[in-house]
N, C-alpha and C. Protein backbone atom coordinates (compact mmCIF):
# COMPACT_ATOMS: atom_id res chain seq x y z
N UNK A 1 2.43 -71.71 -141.02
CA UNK A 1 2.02 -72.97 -141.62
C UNK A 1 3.27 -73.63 -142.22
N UNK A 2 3.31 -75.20 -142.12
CA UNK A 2 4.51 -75.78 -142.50
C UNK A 2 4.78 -75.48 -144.18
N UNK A 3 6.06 -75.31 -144.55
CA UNK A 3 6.39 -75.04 -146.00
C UNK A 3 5.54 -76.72 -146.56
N UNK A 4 6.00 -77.68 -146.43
CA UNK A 4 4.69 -78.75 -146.90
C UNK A 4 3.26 -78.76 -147.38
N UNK A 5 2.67 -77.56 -146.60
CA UNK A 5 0.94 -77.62 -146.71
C UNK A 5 0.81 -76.68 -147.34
N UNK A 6 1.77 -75.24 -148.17
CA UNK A 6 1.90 -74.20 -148.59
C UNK A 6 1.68 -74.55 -150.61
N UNK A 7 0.76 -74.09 -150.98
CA UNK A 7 1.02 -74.03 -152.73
C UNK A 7 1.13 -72.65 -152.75
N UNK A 8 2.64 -72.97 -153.31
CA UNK A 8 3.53 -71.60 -153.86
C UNK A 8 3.90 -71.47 -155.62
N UNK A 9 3.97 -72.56 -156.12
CA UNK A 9 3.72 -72.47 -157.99
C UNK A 9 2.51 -72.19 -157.97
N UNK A 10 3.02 -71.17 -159.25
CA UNK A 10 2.17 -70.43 -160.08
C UNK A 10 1.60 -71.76 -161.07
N UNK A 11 2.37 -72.67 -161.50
CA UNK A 11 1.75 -73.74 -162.09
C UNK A 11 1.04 -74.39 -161.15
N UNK A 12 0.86 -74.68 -159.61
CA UNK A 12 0.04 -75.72 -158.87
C UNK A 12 -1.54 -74.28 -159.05
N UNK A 13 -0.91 -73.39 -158.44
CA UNK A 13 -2.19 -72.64 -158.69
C UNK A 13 -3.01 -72.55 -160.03
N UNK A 14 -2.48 -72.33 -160.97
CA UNK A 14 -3.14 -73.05 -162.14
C UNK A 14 -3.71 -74.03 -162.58
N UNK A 15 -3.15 -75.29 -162.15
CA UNK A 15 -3.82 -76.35 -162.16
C UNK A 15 -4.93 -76.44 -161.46
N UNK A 16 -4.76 -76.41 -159.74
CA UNK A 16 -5.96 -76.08 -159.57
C UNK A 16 -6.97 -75.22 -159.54
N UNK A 17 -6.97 -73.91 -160.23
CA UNK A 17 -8.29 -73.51 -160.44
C UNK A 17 -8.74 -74.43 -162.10
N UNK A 18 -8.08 -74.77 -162.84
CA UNK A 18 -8.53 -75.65 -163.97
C UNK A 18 -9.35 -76.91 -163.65
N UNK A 19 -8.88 -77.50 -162.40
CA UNK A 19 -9.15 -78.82 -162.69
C UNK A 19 -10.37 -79.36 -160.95
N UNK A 20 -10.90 -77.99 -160.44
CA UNK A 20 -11.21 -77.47 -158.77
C UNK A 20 -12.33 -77.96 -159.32
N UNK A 21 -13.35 -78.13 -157.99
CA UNK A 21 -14.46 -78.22 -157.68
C UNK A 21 -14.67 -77.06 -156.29
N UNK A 22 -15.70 -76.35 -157.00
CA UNK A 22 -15.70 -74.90 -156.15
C UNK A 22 -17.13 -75.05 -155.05
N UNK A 23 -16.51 -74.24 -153.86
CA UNK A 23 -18.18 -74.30 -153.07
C UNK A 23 -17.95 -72.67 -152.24
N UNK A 24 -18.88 -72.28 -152.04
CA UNK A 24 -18.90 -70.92 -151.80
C UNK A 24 -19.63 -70.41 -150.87
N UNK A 25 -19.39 -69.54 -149.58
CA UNK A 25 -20.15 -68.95 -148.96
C UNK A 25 -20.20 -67.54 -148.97
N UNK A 26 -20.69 -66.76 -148.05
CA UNK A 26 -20.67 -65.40 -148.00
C UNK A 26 -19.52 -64.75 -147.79
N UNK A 27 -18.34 -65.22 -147.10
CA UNK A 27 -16.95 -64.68 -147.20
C UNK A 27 -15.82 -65.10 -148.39
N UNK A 28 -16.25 -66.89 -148.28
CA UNK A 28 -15.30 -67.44 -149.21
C UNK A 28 -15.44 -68.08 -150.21
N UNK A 29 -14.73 -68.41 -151.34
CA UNK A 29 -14.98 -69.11 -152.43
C UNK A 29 -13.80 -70.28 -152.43
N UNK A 30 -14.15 -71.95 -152.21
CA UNK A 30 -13.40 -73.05 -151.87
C UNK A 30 -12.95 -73.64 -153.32
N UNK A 31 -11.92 -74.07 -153.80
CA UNK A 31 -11.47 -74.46 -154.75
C UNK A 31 -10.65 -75.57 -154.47
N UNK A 32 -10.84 -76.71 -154.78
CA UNK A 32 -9.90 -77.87 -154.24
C UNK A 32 -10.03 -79.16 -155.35
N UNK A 33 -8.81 -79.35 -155.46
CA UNK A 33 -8.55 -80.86 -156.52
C UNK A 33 -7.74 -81.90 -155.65
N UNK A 34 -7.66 -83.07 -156.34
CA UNK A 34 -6.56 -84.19 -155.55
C UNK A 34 -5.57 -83.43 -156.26
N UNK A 35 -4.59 -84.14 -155.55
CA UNK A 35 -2.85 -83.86 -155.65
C UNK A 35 -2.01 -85.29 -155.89
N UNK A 36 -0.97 -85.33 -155.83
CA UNK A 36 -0.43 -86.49 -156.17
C UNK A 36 0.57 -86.26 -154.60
N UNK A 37 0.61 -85.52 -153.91
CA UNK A 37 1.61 -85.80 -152.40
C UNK A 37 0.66 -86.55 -151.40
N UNK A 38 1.65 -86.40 -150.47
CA UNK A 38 0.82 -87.15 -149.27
C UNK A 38 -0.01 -86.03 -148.45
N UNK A 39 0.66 -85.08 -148.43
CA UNK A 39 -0.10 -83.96 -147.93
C UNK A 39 -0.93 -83.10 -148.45
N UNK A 40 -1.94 -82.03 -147.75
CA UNK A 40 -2.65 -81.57 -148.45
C UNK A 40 -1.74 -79.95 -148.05
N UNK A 41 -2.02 -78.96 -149.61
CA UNK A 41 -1.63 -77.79 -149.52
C UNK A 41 -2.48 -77.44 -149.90
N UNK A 42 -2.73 -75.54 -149.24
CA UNK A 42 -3.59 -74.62 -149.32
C UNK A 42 -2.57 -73.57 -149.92
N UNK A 43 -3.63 -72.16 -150.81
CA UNK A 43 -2.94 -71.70 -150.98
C UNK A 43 -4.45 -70.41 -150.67
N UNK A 44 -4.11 -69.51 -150.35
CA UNK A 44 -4.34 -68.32 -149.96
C UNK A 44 -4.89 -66.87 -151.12
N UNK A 45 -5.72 -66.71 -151.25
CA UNK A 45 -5.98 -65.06 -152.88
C UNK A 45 -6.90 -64.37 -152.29
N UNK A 46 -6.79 -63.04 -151.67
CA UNK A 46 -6.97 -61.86 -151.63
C UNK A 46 -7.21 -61.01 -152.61
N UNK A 47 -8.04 -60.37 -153.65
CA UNK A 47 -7.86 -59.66 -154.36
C UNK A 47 -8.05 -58.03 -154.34
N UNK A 48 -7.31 -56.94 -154.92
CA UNK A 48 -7.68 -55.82 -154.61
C UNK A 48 -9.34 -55.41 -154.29
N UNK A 49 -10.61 -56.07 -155.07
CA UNK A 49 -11.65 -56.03 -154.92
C UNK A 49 -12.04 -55.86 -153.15
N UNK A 50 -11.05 -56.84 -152.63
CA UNK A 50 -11.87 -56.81 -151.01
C UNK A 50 -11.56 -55.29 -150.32
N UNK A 51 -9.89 -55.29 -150.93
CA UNK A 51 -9.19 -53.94 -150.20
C UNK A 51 -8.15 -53.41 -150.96
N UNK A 52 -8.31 -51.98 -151.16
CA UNK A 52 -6.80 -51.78 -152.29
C UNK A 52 -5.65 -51.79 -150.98
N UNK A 53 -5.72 -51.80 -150.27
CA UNK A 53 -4.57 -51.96 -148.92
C UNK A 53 -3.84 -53.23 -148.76
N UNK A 54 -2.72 -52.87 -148.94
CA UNK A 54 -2.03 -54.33 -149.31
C UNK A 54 -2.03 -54.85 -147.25
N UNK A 55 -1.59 -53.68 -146.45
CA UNK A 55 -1.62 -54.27 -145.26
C UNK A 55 -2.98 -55.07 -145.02
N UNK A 56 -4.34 -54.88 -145.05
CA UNK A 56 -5.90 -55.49 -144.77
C UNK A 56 -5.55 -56.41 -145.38
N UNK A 57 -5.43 -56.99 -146.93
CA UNK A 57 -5.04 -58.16 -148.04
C UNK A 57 -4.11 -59.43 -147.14
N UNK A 58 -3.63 -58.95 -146.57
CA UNK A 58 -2.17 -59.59 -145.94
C UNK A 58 -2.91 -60.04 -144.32
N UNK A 59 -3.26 -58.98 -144.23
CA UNK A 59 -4.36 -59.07 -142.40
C UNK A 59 -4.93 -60.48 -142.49
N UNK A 60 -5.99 -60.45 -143.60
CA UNK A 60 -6.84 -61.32 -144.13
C UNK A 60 -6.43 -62.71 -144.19
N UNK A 61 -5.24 -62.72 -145.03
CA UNK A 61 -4.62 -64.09 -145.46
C UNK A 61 -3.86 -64.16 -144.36
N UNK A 62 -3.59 -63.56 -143.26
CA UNK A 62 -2.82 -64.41 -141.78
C UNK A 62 -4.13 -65.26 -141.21
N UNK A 63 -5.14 -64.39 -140.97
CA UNK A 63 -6.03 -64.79 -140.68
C UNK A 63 -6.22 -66.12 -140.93
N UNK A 64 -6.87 -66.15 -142.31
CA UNK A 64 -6.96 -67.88 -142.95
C UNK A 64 -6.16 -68.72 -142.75
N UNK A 65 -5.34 -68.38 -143.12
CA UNK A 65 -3.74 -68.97 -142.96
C UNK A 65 -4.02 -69.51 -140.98
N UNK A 66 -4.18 -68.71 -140.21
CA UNK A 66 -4.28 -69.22 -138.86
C UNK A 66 -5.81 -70.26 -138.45
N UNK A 67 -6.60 -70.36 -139.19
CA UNK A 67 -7.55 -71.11 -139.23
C UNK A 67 -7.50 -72.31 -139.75
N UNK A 68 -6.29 -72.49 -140.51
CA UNK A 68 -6.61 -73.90 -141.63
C UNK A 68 -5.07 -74.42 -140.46
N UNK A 69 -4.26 -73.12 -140.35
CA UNK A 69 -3.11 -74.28 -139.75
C UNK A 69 -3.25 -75.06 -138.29
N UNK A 70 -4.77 -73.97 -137.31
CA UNK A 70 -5.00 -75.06 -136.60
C UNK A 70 -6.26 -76.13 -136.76
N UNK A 71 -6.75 -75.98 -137.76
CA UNK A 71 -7.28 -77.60 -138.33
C UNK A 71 -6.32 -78.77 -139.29
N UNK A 72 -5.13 -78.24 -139.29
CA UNK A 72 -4.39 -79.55 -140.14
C UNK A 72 -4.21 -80.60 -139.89
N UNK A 73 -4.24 -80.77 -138.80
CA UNK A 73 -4.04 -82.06 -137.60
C UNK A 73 -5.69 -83.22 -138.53
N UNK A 74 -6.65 -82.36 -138.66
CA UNK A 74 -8.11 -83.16 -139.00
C UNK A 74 -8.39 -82.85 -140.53
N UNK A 75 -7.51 -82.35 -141.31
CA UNK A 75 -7.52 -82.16 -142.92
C UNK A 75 -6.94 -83.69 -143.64
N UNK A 76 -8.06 -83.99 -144.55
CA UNK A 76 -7.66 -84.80 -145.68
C UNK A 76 -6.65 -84.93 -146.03
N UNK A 77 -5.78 -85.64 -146.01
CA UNK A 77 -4.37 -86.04 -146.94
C UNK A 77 -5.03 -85.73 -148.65
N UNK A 78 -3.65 -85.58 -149.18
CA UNK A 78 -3.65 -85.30 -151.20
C UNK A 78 -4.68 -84.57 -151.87
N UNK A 79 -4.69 -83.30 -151.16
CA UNK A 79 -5.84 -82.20 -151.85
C UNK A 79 -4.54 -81.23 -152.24
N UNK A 80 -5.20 -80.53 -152.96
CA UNK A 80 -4.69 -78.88 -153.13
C UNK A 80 -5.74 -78.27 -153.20
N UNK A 81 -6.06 -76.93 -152.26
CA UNK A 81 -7.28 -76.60 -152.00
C UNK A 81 -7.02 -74.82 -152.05
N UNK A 82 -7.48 -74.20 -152.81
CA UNK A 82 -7.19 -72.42 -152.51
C UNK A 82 -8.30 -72.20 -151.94
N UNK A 83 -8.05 -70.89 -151.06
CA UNK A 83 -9.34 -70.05 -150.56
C UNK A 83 -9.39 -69.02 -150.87
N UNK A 84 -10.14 -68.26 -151.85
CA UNK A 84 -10.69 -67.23 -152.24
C UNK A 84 -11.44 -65.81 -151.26
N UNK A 85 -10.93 -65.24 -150.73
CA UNK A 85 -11.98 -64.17 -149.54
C UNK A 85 -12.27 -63.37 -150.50
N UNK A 86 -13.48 -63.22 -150.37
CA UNK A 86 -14.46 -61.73 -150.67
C UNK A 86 -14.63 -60.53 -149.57
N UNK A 87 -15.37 -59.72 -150.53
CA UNK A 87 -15.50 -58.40 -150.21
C UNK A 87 -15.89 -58.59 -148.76
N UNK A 88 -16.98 -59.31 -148.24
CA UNK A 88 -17.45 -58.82 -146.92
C UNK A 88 -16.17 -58.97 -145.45
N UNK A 89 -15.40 -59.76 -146.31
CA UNK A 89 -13.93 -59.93 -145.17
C UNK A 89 -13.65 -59.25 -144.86
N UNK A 90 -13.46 -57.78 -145.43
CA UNK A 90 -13.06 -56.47 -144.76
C UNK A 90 -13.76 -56.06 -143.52
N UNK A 91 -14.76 -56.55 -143.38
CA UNK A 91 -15.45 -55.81 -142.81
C UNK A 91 -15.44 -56.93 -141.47
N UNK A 92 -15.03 -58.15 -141.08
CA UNK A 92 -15.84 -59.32 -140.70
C UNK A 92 -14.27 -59.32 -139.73
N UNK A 93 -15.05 -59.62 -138.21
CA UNK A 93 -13.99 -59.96 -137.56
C UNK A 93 -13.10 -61.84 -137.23
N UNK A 94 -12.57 -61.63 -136.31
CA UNK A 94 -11.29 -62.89 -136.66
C UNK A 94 -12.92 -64.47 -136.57
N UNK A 95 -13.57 -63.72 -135.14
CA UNK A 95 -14.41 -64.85 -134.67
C UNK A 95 -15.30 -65.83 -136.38
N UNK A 96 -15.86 -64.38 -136.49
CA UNK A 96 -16.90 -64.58 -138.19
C UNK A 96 -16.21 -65.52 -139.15
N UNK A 97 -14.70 -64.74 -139.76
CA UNK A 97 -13.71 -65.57 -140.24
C UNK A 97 -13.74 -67.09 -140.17
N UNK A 98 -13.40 -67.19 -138.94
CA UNK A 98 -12.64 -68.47 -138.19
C UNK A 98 -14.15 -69.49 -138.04
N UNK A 99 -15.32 -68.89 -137.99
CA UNK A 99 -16.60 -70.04 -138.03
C UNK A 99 -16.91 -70.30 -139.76
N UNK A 100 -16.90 -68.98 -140.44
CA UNK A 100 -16.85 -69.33 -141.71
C UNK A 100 -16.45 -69.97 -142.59
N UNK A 101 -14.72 -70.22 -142.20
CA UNK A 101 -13.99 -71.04 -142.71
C UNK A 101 -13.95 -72.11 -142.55
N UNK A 102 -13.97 -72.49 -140.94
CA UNK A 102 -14.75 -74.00 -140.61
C UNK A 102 -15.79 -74.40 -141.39
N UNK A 103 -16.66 -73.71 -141.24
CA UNK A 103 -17.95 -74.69 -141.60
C UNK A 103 -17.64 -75.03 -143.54
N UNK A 104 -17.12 -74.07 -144.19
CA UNK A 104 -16.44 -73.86 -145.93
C UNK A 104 -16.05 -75.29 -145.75
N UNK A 105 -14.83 -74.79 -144.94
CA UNK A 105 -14.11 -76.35 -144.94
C UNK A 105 -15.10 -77.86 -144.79
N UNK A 106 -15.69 -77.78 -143.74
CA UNK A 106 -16.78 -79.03 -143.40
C UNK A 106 -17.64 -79.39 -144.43
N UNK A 107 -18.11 -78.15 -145.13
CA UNK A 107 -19.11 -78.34 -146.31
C UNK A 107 -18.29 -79.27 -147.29
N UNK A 108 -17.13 -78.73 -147.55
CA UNK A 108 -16.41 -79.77 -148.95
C UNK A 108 -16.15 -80.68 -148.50
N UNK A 109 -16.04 -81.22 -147.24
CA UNK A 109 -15.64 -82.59 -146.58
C UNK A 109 -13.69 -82.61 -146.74
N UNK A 110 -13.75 -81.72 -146.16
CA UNK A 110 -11.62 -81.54 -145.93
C UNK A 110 -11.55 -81.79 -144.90
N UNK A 111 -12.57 -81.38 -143.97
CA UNK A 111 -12.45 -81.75 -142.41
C UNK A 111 -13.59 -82.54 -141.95
């Protein structure tokens, strides 16, 4: 994913879970505010809860990470948006993922 669409401060991540409007399904939990760029960045949280395995944690967030970077082309300009995976991700293959995250996404209107 381009360094552009990436939230890497610990302060942007802060801000937006403070200031998010959250929507949630069975894999993921959506968190997204406006931004002040032209672009929109995502940022990615895994927590030990899903997997104490840092390799699965990391599996996970390529995963997402490969789902949102081929919808960027049809993503909202000036969001900052995190995605939260839960527990059942461990268990859930790329296909499950990749419809789940779509439709997450569609529900908040990003895509």
């Amino acid at each position: 994913m381009p360094s552009k669409n990436r939230l890497k401060k610990k302060k942007d991540f802060e801000r937006t879970f403070k200031k998010s409007k959250g929507i949630k399904n069975k894999l993921f939990v959506l968190l997204s505010s406006k931004n002040s760029d032209a672009d929109s960045r995502f940022g990615f949280v895994v927590g030990q809860k899903v997997s104490k395995k840092a390799v699965k944690r990391n599996k996970i967030k390529r995963r997402m990470r490969s789902v949102v970077e081929q919808s960027l082309s049809i993503v909202k300009k000036g969001l900052d948006v995190i995605i939260i995976g839960l527990k059942p991700l461990e268990e859930a293959d790329f296909s499950e993922t990749k419809e789940a995250l779509k439709d997450l996404l569609k529900k908040a209107k990003i895509i």
